[in-house]
C-alpha atoms as a PDB file:
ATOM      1  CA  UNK A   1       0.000   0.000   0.000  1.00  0.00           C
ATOM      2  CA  UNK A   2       1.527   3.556  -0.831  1.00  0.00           C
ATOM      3  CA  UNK A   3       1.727   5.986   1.295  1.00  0.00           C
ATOM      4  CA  UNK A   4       2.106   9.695   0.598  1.00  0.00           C
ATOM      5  CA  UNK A   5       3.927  11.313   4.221  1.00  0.00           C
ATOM      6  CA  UNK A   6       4.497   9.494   7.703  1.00  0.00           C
ATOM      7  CA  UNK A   7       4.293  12.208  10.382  1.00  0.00           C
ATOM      8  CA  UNK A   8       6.885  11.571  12.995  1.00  0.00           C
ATOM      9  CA  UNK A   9       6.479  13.562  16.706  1.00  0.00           C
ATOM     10  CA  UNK A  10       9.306  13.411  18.980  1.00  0.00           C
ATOM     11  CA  UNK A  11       8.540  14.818  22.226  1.00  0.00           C
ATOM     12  CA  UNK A  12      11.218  15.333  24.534  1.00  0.00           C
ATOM     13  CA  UNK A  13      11.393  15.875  28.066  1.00  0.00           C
ATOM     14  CA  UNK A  14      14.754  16.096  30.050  1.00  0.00           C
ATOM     15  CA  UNK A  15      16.418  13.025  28.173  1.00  0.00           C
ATOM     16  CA  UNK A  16      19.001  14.993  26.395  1.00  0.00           C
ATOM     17  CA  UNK A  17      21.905  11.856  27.400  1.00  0.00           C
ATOM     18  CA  UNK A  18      19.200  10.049  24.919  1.00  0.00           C
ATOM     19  CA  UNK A  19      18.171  12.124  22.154  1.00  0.00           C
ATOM     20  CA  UNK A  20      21.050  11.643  19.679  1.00  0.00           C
ATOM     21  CA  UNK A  21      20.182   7.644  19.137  1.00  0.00           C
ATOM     22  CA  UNK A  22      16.268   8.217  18.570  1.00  0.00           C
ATOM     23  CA  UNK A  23      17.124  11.361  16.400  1.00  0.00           C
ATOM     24  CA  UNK A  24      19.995   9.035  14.465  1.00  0.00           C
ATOM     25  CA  UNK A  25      17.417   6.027  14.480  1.00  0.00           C
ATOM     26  CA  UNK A  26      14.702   8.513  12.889  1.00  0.00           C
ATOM     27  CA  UNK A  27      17.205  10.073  10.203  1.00  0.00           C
ATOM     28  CA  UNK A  28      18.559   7.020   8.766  1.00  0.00           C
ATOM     29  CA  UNK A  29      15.290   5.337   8.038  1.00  0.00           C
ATOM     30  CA  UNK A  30      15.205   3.431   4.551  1.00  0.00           C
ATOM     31  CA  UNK A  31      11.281   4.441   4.479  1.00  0.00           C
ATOM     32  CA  UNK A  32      12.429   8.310   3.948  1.00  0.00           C
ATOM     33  CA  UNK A  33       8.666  10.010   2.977  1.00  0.00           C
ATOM     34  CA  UNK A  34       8.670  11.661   6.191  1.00  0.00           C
ATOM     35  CA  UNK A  35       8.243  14.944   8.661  1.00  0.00           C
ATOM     36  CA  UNK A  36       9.557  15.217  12.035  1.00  0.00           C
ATOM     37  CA  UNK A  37       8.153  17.394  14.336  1.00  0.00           C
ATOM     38  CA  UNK A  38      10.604  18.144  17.224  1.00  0.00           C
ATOM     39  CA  UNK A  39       9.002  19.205  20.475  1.00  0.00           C
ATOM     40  CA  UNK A  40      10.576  20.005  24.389  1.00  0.00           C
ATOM     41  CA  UNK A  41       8.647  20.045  27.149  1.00  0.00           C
ATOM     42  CA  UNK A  42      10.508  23.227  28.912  1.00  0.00           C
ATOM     43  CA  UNK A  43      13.363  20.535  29.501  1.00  0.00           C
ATOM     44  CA  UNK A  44      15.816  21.588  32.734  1.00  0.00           C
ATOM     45  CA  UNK A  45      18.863  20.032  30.990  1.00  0.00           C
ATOM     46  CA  UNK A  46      21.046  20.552  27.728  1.00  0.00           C
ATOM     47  CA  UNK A  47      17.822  18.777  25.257  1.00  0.00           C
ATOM     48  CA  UNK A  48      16.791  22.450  23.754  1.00  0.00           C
ATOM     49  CA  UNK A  49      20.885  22.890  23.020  1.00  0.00           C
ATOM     50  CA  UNK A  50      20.901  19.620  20.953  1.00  0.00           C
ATOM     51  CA  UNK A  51      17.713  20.018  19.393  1.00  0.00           C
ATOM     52  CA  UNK A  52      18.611  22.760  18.046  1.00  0.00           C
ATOM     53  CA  UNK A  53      21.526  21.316  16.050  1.00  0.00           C
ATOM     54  CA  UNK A  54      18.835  19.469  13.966  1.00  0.00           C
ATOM     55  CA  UNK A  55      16.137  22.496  13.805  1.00  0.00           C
ATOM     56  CA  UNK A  56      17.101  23.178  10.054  1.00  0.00           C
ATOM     57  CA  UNK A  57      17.982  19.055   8.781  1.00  0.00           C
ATOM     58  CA  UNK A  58      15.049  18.967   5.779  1.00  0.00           C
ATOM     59  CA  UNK A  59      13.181  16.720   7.128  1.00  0.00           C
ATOM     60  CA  UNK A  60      12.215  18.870  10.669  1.00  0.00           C
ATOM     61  CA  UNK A  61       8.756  20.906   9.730  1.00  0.00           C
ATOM     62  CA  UNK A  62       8.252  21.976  13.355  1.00  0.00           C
ATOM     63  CA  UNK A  63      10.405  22.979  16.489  1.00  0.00           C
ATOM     64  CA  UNK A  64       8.821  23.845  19.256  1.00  0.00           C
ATOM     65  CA  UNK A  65       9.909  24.417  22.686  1.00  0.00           C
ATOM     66  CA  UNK A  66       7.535  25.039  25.289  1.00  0.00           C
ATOM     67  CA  UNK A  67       8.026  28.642  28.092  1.00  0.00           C
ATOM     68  CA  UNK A  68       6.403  26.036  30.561  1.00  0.00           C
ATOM     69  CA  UNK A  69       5.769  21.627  31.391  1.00  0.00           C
ATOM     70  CA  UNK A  70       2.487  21.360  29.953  1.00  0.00           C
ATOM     71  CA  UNK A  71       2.209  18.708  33.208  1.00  0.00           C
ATOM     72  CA  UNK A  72       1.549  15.675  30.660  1.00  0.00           C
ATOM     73  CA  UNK A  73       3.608  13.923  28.154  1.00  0.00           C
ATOM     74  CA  UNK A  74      -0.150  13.324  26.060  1.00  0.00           C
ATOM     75  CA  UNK A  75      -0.694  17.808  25.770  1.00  0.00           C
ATOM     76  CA  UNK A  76       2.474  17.341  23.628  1.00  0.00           C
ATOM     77  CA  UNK A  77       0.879  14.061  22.032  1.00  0.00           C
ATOM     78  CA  UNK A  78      -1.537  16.180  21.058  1.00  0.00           C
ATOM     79  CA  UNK A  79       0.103  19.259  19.721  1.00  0.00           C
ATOM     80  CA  UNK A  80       2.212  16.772  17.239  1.00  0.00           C
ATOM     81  CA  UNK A  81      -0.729  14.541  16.092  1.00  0.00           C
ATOM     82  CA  UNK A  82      -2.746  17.857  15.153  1.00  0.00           C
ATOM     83  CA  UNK A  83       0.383  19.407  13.712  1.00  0.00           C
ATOM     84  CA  UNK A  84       0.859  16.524  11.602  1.00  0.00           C
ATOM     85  CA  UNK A  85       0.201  16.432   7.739  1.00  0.00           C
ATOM     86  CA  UNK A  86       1.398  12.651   7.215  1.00  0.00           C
ATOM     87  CA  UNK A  87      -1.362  10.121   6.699  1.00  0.00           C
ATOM     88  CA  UNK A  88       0.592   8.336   9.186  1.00  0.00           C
ATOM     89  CA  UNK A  89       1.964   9.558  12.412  1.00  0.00           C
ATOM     90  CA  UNK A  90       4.168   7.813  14.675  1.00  0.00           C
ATOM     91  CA  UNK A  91       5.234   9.069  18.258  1.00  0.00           C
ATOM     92  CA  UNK A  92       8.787   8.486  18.707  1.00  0.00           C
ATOM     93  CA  UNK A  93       9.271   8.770  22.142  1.00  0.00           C
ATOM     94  CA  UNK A  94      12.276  10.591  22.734  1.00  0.00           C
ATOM     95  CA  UNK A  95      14.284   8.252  25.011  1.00  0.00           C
ATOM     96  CA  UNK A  96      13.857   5.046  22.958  1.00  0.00           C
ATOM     97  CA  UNK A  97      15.298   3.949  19.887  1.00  0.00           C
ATOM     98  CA  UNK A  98      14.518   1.529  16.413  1.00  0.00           C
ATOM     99  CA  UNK A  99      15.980  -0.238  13.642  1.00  0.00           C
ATOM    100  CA  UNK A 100      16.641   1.369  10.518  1.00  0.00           C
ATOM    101  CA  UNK A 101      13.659  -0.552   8.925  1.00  0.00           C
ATOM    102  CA  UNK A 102      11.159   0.205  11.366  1.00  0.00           C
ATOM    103  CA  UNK A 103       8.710   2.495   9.260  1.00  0.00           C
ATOM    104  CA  UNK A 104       9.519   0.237   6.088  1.00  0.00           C
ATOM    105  CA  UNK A 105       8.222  -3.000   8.015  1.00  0.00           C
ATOM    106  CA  UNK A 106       5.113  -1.330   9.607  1.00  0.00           C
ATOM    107  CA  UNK A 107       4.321   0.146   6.103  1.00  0.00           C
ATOM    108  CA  UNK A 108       4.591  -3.154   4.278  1.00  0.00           C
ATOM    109  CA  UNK A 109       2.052  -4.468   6.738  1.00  0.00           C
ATOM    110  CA  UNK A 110      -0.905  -2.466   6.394  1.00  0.00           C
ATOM    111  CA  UNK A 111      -3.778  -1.942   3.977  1.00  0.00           C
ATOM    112  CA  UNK A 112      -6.827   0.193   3.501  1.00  0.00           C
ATOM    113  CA  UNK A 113      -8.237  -0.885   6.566  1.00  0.00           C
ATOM    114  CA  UNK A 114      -5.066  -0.235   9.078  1.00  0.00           C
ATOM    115  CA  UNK A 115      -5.852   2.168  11.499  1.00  0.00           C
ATOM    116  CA  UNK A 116      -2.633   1.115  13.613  1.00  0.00           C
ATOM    117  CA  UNK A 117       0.831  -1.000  12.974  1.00  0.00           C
ATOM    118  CA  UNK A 118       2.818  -1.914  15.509  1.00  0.00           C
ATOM    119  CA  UNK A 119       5.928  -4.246  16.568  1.00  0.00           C
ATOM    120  CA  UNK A 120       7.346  -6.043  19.070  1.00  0.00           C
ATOM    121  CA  UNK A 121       9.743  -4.257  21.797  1.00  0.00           C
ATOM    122  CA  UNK A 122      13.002  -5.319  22.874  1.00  0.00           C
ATOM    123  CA  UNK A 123      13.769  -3.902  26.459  1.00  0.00           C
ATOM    124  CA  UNK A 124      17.513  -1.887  26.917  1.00  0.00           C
ATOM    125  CA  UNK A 125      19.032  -0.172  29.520  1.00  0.00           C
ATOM    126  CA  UNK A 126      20.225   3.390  30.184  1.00  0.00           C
ATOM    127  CA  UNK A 127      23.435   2.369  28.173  1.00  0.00           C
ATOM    128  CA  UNK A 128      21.067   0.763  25.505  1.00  0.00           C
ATOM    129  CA  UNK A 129      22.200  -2.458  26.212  1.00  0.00           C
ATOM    130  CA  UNK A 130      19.885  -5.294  25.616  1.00  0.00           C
ATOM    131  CA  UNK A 131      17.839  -6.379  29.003  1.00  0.00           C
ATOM    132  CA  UNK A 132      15.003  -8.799  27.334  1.00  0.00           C
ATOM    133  CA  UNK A 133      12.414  -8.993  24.998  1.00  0.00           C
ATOM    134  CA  UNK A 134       8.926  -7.054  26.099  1.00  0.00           C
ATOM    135  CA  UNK A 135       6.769 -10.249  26.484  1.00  0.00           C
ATOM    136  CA  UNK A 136       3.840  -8.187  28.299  1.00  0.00           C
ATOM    137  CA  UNK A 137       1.556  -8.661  25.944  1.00  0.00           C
ATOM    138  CA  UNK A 138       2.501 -12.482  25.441  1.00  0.00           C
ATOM    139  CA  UNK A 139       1.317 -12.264  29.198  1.00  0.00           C
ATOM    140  CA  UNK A 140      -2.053 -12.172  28.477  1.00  0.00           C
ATOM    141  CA  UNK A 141      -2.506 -14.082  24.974  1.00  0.00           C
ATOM    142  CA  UNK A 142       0.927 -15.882  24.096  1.00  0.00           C
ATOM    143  CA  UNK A 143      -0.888 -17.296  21.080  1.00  0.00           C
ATOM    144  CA  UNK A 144      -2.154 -13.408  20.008  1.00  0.00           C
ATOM    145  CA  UNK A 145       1.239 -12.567  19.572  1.00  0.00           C
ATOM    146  CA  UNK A 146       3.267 -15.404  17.552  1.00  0.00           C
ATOM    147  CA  UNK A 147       2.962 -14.544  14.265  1.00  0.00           C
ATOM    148  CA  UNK A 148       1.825 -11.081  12.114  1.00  0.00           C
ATOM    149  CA  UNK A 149      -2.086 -10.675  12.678  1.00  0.00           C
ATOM    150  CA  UNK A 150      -4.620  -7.797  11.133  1.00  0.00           C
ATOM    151  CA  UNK A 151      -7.258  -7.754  13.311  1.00  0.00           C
ATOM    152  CA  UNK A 152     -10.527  -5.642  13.198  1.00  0.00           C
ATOM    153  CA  UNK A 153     -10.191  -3.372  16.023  1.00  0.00           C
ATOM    154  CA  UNK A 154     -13.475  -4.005  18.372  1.00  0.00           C
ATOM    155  CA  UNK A 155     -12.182  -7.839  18.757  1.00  0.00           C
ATOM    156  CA  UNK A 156      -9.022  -6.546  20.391  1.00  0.00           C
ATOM    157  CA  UNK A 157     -10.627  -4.439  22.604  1.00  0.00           C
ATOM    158  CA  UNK A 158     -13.216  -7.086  23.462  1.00  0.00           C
ATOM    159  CA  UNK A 159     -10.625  -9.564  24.068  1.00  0.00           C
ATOM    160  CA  UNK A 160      -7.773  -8.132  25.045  1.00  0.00           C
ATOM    161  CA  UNK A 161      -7.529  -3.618  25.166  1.00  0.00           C
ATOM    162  CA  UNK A 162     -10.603  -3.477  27.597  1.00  0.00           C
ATOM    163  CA  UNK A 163      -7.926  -6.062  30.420  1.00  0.00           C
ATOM    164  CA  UNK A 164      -4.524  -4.452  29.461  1.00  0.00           C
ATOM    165  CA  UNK A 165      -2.368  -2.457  26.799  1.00  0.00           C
ATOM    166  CA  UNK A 166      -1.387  -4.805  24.298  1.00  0.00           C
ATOM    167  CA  UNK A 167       1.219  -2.173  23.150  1.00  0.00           C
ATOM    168  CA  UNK A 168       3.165  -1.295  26.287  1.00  0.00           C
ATOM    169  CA  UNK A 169       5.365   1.005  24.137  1.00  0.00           C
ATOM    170  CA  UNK A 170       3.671   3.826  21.857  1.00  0.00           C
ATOM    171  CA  UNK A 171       7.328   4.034  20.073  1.00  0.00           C
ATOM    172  CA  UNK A 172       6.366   1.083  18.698  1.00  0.00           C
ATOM    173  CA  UNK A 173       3.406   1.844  16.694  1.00  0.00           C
ATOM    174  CA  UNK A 174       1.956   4.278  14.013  1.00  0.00           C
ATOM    175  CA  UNK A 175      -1.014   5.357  13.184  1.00  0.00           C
ATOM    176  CA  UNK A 176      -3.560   7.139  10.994  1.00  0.00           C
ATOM    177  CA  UNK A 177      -3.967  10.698  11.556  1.00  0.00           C
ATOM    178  CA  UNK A 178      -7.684  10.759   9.590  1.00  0.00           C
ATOM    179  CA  UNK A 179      -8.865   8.834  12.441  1.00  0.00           C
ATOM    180  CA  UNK A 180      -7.393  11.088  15.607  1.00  0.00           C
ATOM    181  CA  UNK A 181     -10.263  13.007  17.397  1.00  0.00           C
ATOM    182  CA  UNK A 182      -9.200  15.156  20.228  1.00  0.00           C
ATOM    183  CA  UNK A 183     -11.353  14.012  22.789  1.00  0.00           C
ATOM    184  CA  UNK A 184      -9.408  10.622  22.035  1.00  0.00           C
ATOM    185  CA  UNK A 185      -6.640  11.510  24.040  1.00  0.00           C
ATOM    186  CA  UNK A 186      -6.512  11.581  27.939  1.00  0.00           C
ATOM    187  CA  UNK A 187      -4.399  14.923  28.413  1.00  0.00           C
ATOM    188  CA  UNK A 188      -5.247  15.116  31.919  1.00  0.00           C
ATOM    189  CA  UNK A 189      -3.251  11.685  32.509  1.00  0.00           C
ATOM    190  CA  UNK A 190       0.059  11.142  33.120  1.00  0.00           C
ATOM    191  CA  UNK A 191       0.929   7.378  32.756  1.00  0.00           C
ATOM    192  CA  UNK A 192      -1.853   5.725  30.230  1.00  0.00           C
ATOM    193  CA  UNK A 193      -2.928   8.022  28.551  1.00  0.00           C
ATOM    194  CA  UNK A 194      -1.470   5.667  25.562  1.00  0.00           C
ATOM    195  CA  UNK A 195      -3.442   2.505  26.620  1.00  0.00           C
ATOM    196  CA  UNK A 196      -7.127   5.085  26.645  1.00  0.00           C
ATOM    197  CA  UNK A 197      -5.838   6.307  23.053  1.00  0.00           C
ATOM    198  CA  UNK A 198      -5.558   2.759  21.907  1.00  0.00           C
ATOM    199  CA  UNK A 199      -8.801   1.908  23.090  1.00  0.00           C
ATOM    200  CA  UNK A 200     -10.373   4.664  21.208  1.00  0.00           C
ATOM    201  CA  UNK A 201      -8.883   4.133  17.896  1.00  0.00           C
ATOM    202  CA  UNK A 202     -10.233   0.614  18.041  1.00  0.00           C
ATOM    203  CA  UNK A 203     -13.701   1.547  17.050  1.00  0.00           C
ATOM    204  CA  UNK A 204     -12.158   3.289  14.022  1.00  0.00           C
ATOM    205  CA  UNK A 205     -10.726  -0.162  12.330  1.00  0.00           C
ATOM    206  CA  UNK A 206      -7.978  -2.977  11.702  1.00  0.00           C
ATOM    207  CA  UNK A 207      -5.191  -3.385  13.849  1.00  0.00           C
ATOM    208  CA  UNK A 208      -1.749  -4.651  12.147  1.00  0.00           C
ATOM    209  CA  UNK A 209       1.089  -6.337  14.299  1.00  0.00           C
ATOM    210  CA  UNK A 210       4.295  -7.139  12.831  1.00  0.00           C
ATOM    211  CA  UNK A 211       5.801  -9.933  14.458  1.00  0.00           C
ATOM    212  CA  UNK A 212       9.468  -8.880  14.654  1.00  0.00           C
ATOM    213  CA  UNK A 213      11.562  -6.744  17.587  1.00  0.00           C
ATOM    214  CA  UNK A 214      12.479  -3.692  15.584  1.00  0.00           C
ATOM    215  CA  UNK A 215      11.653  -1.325  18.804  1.00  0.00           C
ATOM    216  CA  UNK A 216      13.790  -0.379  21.872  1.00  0.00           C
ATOM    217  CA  UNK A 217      12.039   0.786  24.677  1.00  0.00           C
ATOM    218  CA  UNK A 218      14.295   2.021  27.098  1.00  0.00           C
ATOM    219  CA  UNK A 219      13.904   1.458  30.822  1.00  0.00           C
ATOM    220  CA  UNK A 220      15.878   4.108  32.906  1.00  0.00           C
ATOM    221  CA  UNK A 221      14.973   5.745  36.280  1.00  0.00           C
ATOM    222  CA  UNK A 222      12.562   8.653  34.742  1.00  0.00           C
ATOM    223  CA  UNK A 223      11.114   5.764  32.286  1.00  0.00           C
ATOM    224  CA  UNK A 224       6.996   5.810  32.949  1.00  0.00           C
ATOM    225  CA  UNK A 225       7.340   2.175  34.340  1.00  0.00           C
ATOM    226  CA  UNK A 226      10.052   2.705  37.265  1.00  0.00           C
ATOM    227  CA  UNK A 227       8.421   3.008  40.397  1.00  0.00           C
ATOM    228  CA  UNK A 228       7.423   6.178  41.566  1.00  0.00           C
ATOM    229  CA  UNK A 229       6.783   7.609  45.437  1.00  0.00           C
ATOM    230  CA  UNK A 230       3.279   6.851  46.511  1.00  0.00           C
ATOM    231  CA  UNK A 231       1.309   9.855  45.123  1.00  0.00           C
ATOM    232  CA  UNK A 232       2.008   9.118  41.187  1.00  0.00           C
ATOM    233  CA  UNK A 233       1.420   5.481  41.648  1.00  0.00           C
ATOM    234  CA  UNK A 234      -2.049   6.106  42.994  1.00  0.00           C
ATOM    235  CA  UNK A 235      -2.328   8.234  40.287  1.00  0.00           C
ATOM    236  CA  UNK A 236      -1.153   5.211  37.969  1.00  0.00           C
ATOM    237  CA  UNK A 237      -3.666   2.671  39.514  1.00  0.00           C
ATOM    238  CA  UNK A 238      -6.818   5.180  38.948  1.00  0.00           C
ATOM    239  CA  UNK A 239      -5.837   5.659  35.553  1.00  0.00           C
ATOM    240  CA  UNK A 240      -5.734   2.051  35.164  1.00  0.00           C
ATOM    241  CA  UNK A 241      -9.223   1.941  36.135  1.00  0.00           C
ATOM    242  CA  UNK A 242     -10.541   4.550  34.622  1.00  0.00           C
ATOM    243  CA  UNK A 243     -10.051   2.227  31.087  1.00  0.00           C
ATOM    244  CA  UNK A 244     -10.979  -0.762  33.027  1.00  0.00           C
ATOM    245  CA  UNK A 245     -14.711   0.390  34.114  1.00  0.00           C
ATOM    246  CA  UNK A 246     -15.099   2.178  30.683  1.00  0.00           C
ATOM    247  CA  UNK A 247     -15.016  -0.781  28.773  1.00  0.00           C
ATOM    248  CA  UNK A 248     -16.129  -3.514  31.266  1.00  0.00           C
ATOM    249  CA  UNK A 249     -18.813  -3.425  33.728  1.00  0.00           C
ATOM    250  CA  UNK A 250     -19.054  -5.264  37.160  1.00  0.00           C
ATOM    251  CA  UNK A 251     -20.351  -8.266  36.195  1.00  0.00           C
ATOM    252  CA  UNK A 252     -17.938  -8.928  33.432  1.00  0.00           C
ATOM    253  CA  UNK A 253     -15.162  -8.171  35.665  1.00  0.00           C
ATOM    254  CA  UNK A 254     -16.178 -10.536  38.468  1.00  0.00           C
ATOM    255  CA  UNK A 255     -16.164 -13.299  35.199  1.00  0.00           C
ATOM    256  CA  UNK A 256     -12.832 -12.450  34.172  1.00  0.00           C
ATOM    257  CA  UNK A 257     -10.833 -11.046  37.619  1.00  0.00           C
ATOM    258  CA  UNK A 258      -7.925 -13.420  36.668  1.00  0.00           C
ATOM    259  CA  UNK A 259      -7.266 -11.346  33.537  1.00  0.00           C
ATOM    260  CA  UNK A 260      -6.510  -8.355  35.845  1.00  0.00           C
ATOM    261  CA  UNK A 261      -4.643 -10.488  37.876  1.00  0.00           C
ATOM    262  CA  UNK A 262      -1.010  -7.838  37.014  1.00  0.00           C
ATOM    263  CA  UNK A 263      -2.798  -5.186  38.529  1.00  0.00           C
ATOM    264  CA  UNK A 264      -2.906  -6.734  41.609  1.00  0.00           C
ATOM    265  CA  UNK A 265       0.573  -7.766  41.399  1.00  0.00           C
ATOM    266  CA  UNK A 266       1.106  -4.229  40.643  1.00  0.00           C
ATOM    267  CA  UNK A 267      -0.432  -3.350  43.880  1.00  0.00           C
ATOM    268  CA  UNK A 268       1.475  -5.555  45.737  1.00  0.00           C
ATOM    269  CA  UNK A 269       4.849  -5.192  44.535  1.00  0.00           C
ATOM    270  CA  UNK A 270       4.335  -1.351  45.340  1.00  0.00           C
ATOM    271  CA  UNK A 271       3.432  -2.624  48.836  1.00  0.00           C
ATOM    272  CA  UNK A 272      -0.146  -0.573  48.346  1.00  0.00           C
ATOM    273  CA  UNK A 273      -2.294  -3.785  49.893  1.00  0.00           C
ATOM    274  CA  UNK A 274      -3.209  -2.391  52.916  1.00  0.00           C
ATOM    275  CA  UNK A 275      -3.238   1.694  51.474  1.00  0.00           C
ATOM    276  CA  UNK A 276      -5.648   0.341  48.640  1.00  0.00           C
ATOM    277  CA  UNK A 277      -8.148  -1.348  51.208  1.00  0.00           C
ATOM    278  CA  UNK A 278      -8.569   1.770  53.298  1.00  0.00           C
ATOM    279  CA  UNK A 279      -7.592   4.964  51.005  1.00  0.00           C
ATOM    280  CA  UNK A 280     -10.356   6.801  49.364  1.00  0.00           C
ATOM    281  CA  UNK A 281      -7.809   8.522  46.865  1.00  0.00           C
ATOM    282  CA  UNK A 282      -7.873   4.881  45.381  1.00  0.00           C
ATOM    283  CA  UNK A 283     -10.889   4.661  43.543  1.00  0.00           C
ATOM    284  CA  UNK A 284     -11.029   0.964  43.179  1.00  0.00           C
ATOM    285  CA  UNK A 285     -14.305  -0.280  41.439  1.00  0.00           C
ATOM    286  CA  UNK A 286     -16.619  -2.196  43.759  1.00  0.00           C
ATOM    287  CA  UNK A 287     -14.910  -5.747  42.701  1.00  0.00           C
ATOM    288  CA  UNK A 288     -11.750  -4.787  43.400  1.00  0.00           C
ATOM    289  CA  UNK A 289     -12.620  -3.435  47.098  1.00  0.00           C
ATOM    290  CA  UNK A 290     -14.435  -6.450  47.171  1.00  0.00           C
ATOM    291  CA  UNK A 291     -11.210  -8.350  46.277  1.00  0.00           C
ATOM    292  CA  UNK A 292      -9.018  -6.296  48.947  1.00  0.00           C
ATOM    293  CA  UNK A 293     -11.567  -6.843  51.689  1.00  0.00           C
ATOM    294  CA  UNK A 294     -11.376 -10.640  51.437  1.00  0.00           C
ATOM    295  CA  UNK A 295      -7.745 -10.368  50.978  1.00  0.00           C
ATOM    296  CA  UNK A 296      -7.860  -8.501  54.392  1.00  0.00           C
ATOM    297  CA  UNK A 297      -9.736 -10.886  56.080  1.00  0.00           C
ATOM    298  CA  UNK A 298      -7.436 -13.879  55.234  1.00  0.00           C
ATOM    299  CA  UNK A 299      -4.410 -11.806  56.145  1.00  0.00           C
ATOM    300  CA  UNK A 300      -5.757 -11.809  59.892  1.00  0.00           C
ATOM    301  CA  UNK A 301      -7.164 -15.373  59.859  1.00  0.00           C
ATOM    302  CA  UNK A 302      -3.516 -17.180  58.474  1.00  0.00           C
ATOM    303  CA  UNK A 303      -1.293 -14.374  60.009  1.00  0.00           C
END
């Protein structure tokens, strides 16, 4: 399928020791029909200085740098997307990193139905050494993910959006810009405001996955999935279900609670057990107290 301009946002925020590899990885794609639109976030360290040095390369349309944080990584989502003028946009998160074949893979994989492509992630390290393979989605389906699927959109989210992303890295997707509405995104979120955007763009048509690692999603201490102190992880849970009890309802939760079984794990690991059972900034859906208060109850029986 041809395709006339892929729109490529890269929206940085204080990862200036990163920015050279994602720009580099952007820049030498073989697929070269392609804008970038470079954005900073009011970044504290040297990112504006470096950004800079690629304001005029042909390819950048746009360089903006904000006078203040907009306070959410998905405002600056949303200035790109609506900036954009490719058929195609792709959010290239500015700390992570691709192969040079990336957008030539993804656009060999879609047709007139694709409203999203997207790849597999490898996991690397501040150094961008290889850690693992992103298997998070395997975690819920390991058959979904085997081979390359095109899916119509409203069966993912049926089976498998509505109980957790199946693309835990945006960098690893694109899609098409005729389908973005703004109310799609979450700009008051901070964490999954990627997952809700997903979501959304499954009513709109086919999803495409191309079954090879040609992303690097970069784990570091600012990365969205280190731990953070208390107050952003309850802010992390609620936005978790906030997509939950939009797309399921009580009863089909009860049916399926082991499919939200990481969330509780999530919960856990954070050491939140007790906080979730009695904190009314945790706005757990009735279930899910429900879950906490038995979970209570055999704590004090067995311990």
């Amino acid at each position: 399928m041809k395709i006339d301009l892929i729109s490529i946002v890269i929206p940085n925020y204080n990862h200036e020791p990163f920015l050279r590899s994602r720009l580099e990885s952007v820049f030498s794609q073989t697929y070269q029909n392609f804008e970038v639109i470079l954005l900073d976030d009011c970044s504290t360290d040297n990112s504006v200085q470096l950004l800079q040095t690629y304001a005029n390369h042909p390819k950048v349309s746009h360089f903006i740098v904000n006078e203040t944080n907009s306070g959410s990584p998905f405002r600056q989502w949303e200035k790109g997307i609506e900036l954009a003028k490719g058929e195609y946009v792709w959010i290239a998160e500015s700390d992570d990193f691709c192969e040079v074949n990336f957008l030539e893979k993804l656009i060999s994989s879609i047709d007139t139905k694709s409203v999203v492509a997207f790849c597999g992630s490898n996991v690397v390290n501040q150094e961008s050494l290889f850690i693992k393979k992103n298997t998070w989605a395997q975690e819920h389906d390991n058959s979904l993910m085997k081979t390359h699927f095109n899916i119509e959109g409203q069966k993912l989210l049926k089976k498998h959006f509505r109980y957790r992303n199946i693309i835990p890295n945006a960098s690893a997707a694109i899609f098409k810009k005729k389908c973005y509405r703004k109310k799609m995104l979450k700009t008051d979120f901070s964490f999954c405001g990627d997952w809700y955007f997903w979501c959304q763009l499954c009513k709109c048509g086919n999803f495409v996955y191309f079954n090879e690692f040609l992303n690097h999603y970069r784990r570091h201490d600012a990365s969205t999935r280190t731990p953070k102190a208390l107050k952003k992880e309850i802010e992390r849970i609620n936005e978790y279900f906030c997509i939950i009890t939009q797309y399921s309802n009580t009863f089909s939760r009860l049916l399926n609670i082991r499919r939200y079984k990481w969330i509780f794990e999530d919960i856990n690991t954070k050491q939140m057990l007790t906080f979730a059972s009695n904190n009314s900034k945790l706005q757990l859906p009735i279930d899910f107290k429900l879950f906490y208060f038995i979970k209570r109850i055999k704590n004090k029986i067995y311990n």
